[in-house]
C-alpha atoms as a PDB file:
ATOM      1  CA  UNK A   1      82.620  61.009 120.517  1.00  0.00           C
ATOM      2  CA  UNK A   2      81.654  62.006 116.968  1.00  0.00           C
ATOM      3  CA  UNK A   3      79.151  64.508 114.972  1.00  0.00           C
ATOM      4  CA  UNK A   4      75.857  63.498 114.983  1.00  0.00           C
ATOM      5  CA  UNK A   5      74.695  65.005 111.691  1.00  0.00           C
ATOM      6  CA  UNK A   6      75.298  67.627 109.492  1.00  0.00           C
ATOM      7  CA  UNK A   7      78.181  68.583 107.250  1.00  0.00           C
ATOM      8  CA  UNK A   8      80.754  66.759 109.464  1.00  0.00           C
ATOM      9  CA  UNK A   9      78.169  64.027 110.296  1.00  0.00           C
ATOM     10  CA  UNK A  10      80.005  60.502 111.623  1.00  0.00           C
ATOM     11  CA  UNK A  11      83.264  62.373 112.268  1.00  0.00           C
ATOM     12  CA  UNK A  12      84.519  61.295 115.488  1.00  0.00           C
ATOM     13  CA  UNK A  13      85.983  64.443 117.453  1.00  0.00           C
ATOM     14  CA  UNK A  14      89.264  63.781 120.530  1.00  0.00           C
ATOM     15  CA  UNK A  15      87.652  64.350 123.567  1.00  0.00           C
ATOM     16  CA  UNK A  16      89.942  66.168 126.445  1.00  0.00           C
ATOM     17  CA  UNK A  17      92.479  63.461 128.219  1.00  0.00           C
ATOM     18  CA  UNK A  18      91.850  64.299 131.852  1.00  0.00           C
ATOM     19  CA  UNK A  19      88.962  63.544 134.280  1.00  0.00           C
ATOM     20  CA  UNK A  20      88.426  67.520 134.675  1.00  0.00           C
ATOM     21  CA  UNK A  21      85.605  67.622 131.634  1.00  0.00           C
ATOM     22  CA  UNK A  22      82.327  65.486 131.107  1.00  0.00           C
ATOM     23  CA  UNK A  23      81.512  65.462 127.606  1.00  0.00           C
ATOM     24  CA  UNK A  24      78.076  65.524 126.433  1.00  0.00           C
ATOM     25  CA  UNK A  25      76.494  62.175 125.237  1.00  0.00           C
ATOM     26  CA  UNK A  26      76.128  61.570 121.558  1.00  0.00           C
ATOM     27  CA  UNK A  27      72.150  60.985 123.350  1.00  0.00           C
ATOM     28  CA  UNK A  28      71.933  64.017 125.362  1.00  0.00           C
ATOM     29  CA  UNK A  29      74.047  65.931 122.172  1.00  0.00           C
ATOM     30  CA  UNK A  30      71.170  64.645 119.430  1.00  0.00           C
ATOM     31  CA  UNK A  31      68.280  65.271 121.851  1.00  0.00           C
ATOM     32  CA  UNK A  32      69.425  68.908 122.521  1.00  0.00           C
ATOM     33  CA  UNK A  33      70.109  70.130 118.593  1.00  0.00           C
ATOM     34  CA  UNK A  34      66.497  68.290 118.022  1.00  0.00           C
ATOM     35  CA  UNK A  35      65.314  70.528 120.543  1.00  0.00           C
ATOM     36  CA  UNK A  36      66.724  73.849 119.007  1.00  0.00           C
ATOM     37  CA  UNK A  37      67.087  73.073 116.027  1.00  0.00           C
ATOM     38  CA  UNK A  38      68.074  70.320 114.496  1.00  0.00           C
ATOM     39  CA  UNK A  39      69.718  72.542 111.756  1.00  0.00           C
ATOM     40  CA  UNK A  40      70.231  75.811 111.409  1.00  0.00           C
ATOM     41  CA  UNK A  41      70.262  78.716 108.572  1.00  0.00           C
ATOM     42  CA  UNK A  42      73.623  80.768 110.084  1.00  0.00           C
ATOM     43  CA  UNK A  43      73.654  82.618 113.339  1.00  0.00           C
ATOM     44  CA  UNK A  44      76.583  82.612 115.571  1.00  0.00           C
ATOM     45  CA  UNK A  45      77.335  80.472 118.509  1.00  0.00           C
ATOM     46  CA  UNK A  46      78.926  80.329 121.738  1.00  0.00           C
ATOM     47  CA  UNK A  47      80.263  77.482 123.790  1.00  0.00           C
ATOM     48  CA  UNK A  48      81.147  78.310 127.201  1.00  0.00           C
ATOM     49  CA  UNK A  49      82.869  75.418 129.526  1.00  0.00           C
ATOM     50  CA  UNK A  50      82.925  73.904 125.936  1.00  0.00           C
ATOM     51  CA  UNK A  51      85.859  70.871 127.349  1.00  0.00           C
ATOM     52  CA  UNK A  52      86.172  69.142 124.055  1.00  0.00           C
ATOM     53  CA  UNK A  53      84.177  71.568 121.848  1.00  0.00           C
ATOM     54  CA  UNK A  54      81.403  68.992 120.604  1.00  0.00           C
ATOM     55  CA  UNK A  55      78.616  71.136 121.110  1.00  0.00           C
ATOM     56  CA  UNK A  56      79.346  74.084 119.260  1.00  0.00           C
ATOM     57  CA  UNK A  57      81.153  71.707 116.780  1.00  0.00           C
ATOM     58  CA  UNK A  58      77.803  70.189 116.349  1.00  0.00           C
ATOM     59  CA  UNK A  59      76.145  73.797 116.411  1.00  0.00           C
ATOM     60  CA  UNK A  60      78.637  74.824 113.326  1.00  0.00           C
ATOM     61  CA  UNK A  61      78.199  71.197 111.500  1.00  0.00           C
ATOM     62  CA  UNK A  62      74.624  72.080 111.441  1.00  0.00           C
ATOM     63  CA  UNK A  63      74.773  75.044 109.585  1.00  0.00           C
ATOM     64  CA  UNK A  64      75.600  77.667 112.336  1.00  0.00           C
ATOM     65  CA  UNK A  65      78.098  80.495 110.699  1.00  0.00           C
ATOM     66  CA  UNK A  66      80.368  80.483 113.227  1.00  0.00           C
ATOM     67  CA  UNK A  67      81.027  79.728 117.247  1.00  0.00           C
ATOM     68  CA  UNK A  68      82.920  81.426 119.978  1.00  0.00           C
ATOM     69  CA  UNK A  69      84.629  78.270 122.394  1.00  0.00           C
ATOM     70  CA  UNK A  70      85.633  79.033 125.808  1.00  0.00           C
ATOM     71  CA  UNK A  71      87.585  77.115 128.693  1.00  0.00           C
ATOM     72  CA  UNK A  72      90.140  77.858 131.284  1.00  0.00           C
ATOM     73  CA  UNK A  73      91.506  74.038 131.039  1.00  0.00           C
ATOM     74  CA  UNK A  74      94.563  73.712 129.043  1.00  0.00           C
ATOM     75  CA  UNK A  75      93.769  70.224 127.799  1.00  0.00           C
ATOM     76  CA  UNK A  76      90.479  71.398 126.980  1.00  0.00           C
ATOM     77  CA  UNK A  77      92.147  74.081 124.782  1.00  0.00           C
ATOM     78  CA  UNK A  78      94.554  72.222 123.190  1.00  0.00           C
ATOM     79  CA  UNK A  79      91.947  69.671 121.972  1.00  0.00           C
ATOM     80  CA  UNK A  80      89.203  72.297 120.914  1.00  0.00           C
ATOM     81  CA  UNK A  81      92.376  73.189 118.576  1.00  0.00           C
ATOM     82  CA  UNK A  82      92.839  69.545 117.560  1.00  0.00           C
ATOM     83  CA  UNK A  83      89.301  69.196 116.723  1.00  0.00           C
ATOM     84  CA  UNK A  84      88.697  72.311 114.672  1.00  0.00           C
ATOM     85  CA  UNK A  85      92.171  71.821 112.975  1.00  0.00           C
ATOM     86  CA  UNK A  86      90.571  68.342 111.780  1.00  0.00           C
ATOM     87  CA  UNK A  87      87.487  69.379 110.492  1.00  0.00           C
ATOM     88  CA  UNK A  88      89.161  72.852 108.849  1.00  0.00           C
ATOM     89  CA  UNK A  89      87.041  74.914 110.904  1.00  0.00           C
ATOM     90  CA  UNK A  90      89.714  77.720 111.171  1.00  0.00           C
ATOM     91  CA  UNK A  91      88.054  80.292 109.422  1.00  0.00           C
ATOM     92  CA  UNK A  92      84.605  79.822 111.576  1.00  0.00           C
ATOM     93  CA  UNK A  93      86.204  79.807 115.099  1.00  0.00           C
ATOM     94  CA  UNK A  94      87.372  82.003 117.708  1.00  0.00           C
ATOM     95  CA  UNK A  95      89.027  79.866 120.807  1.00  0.00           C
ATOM     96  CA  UNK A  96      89.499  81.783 124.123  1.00  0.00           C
ATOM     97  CA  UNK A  97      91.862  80.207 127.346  1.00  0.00           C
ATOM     98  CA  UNK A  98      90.086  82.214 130.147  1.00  0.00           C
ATOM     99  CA  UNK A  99      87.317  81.957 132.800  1.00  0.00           C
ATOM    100  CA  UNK A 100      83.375  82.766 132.232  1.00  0.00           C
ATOM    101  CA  UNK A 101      83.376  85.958 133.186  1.00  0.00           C
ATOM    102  CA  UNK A 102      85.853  87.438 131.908  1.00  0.00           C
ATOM    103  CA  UNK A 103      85.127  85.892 128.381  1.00  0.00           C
ATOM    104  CA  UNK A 104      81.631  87.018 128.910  1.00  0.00           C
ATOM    105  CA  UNK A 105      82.680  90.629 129.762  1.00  0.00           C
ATOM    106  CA  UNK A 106      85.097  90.527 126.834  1.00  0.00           C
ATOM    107  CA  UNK A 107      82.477  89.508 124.161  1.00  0.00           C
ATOM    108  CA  UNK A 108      80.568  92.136 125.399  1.00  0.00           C
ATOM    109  CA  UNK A 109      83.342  94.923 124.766  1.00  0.00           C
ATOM    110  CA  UNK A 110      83.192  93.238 120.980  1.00  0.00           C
ATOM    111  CA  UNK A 111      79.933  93.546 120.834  1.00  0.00           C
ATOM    112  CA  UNK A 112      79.482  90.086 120.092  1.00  0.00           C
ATOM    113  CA  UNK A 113      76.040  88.616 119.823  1.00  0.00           C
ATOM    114  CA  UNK A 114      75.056  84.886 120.207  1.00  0.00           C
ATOM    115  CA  UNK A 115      71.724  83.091 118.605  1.00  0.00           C
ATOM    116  CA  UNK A 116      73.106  80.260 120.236  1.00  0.00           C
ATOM    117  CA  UNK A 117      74.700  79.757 123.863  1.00  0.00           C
ATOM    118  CA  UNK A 118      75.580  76.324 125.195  1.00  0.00           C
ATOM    119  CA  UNK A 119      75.940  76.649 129.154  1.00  0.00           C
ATOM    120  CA  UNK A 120      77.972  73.076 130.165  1.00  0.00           C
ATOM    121  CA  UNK A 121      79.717  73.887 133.512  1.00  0.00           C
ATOM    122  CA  UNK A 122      81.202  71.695 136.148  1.00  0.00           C
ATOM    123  CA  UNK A 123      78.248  70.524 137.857  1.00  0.00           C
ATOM    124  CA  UNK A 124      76.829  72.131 140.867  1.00  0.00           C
ATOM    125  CA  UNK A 125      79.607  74.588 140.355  1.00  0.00           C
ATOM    126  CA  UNK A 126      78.231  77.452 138.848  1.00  0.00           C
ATOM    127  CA  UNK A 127      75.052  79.473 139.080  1.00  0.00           C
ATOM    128  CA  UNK A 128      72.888  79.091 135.583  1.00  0.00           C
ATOM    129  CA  UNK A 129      71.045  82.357 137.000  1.00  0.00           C
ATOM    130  CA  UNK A 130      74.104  83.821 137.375  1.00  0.00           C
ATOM    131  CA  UNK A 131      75.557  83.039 133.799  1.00  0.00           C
ATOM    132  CA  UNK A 132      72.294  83.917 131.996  1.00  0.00           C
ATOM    133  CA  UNK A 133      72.301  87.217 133.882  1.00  0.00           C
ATOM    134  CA  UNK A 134      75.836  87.964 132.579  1.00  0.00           C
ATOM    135  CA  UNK A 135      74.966  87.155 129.021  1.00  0.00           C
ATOM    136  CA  UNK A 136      72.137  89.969 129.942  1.00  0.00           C
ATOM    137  CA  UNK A 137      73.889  92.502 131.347  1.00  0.00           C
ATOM    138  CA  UNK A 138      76.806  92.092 128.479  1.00  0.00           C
ATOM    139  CA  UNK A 139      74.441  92.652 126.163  1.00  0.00           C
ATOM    140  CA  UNK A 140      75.481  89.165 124.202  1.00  0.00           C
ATOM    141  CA  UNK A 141      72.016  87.767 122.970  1.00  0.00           C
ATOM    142  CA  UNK A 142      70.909  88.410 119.632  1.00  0.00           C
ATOM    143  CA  UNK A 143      66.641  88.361 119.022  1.00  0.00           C
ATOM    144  CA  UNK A 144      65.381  85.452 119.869  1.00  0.00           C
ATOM    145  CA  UNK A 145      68.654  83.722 121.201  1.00  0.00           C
ATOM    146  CA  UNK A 146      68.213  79.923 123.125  1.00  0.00           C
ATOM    147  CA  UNK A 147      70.171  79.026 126.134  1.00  0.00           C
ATOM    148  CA  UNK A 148      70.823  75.615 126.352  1.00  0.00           C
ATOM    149  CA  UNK A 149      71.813  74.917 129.762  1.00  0.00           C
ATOM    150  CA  UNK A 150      73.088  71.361 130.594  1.00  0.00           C
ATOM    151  CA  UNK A 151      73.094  70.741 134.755  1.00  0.00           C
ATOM    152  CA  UNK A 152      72.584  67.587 137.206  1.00  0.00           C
ATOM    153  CA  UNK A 153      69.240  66.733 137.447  1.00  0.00           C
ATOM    154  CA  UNK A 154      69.097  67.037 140.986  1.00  0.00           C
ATOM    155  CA  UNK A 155      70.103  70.869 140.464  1.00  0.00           C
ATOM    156  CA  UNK A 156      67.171  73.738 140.683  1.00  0.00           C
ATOM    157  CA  UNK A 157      67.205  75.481 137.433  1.00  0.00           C
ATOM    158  CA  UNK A 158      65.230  78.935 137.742  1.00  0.00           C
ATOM    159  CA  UNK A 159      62.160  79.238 135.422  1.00  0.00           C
ATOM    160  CA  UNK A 160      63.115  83.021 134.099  1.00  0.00           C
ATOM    161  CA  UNK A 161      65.974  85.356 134.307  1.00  0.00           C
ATOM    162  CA  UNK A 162      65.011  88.482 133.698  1.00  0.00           C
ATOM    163  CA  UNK A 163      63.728  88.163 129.950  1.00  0.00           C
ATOM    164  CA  UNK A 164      64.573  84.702 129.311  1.00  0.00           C
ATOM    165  CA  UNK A 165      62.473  82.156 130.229  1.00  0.00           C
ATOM    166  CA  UNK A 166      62.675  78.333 130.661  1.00  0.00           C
ATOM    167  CA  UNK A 167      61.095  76.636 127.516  1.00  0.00           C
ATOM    168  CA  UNK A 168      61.626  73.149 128.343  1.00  0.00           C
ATOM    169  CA  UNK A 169      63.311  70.626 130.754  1.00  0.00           C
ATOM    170  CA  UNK A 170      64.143  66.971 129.806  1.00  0.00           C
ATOM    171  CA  UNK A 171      65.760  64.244 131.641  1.00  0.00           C
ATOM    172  CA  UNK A 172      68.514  61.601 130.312  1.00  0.00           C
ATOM    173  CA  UNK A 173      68.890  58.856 132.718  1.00  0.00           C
ATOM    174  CA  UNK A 174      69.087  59.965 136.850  1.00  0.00           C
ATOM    175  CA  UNK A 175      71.890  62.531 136.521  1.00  0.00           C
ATOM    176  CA  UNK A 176      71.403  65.138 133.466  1.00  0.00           C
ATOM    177  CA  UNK A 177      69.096  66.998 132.458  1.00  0.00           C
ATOM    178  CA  UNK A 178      68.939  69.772 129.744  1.00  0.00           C
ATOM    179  CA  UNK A 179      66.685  73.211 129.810  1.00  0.00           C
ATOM    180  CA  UNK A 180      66.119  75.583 127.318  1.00  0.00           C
ATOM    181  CA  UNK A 181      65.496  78.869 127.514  1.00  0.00           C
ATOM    182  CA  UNK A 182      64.543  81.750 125.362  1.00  0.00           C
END
C-alpha cells in the first residue's frame, strides 16, 4: 500500500496486521480521488471504518486541510497512528477508537462538518442508507459534501437519501464497486 499522488505521493503506508480490514486497492484508491477530485483546495475529511487510514491519508496528501479517522479495531488504530506519525500528519488529524455511531453522534455535538466522507465498512455489514442518514440527521455535511461509499458489488446501494443523491457507480473487477453521492 502506498500514496498515489500528491504531497506524500509513492510513500508506502503499514496496512493493519489482521484479516479483520480490507484495504482499498491502490486501483479502486486512484479511480475514486479521480472521481472526486483528484486534488483538492482544503476542506475537511472524514474516514469512517478507515482500517489502515489510506483513504483519508490520500484525501489529506491531496490537499484536503485536515481528516477525522474512525475505527473500533485496535490494530486498525494503532496503525492509523503509525501511518500519520510517518508522514508528520499530527497537526492535521483527529483519530477516534469507537463505533459509527457514536463517532457520528459525537462529531455532531462538535459541530463538525465534512466536504469529504469515505464510507468503507465490513461488507454487507452495514446499511449505506443508514450511515448517510446519520451524517444527515447529525448535521455533519458541509455544502456540497461527496459520499464516497465503497460496498460489494453484489450489494443494493439506494439512489438518494434524503438530499443526497447517487452521482455515479463504477465497478472494479466482480466484487467492489464504488458510488458517489452528493
Amino acid at each position: 500500500m502506498r500514496v498515489i499522488a500528491g504531497e506524500f505521493k509513492g510513500r508506502p503506508l503499514k496496512s493493519v496486521p489482521t484479516h479483520q480490514t480490507r484495504p482499498t486497492t491502490d486501483k479502486v484508491k486512484e479511480a475514486v480521488f479521480h472521481g472526486i477530485g483528484p486534488f483538492f483546495e482544503g476542506g475537511s475529511a472524514l474516514d469512517l471504518f478507515a482500517g489502515s487510514g489510506g483513504l483519508g491519508i490520500e484525501a489529506l496528501s491531496r490537499g484536503v486541510e485536515n481528516c477525522v479517522f474512525v475505527d473500533q479495531q485496535h490494530k486498525a488504530i494503532q496503525t492509523i497512528h503509525e501511518n500519520i506519525e510517518i508522514l508528520n500528519l499530527k497537526d492535521r488529524t483527529e483519530v477516534f477508537r469507537t463505533d459509527a455511531k457514536r463517532a457520528l453522534k459525537a462529531a455532531g455535538k462538535r459541530g463538525l462538518k465534512f466536504d469529504y466522507i469515505f464510507l468503507d465498512p465490513p461488507y454487507k455489514k452495514f446499511s449505506y442508507a443508514d450511515l448517510m442518514e446519520a451524517l444527515l440527521s447529525h448535521e455533519l455535511l458541509a455544502e456540497g459534501a461527496m459520499i464516497v461509499c465503497e460496498h460489494d458489488a453484489s450489494e443494493e446501494i439506494p439512489e438518494a437519501v434524503g438530499p443526497l443523491t447517487k452521482q455515479k457507480t463504477d465497478y472494479y473487477g466482480s466484487n467492489i464497486g464504488v458510488s458517489i453521492f452528493q
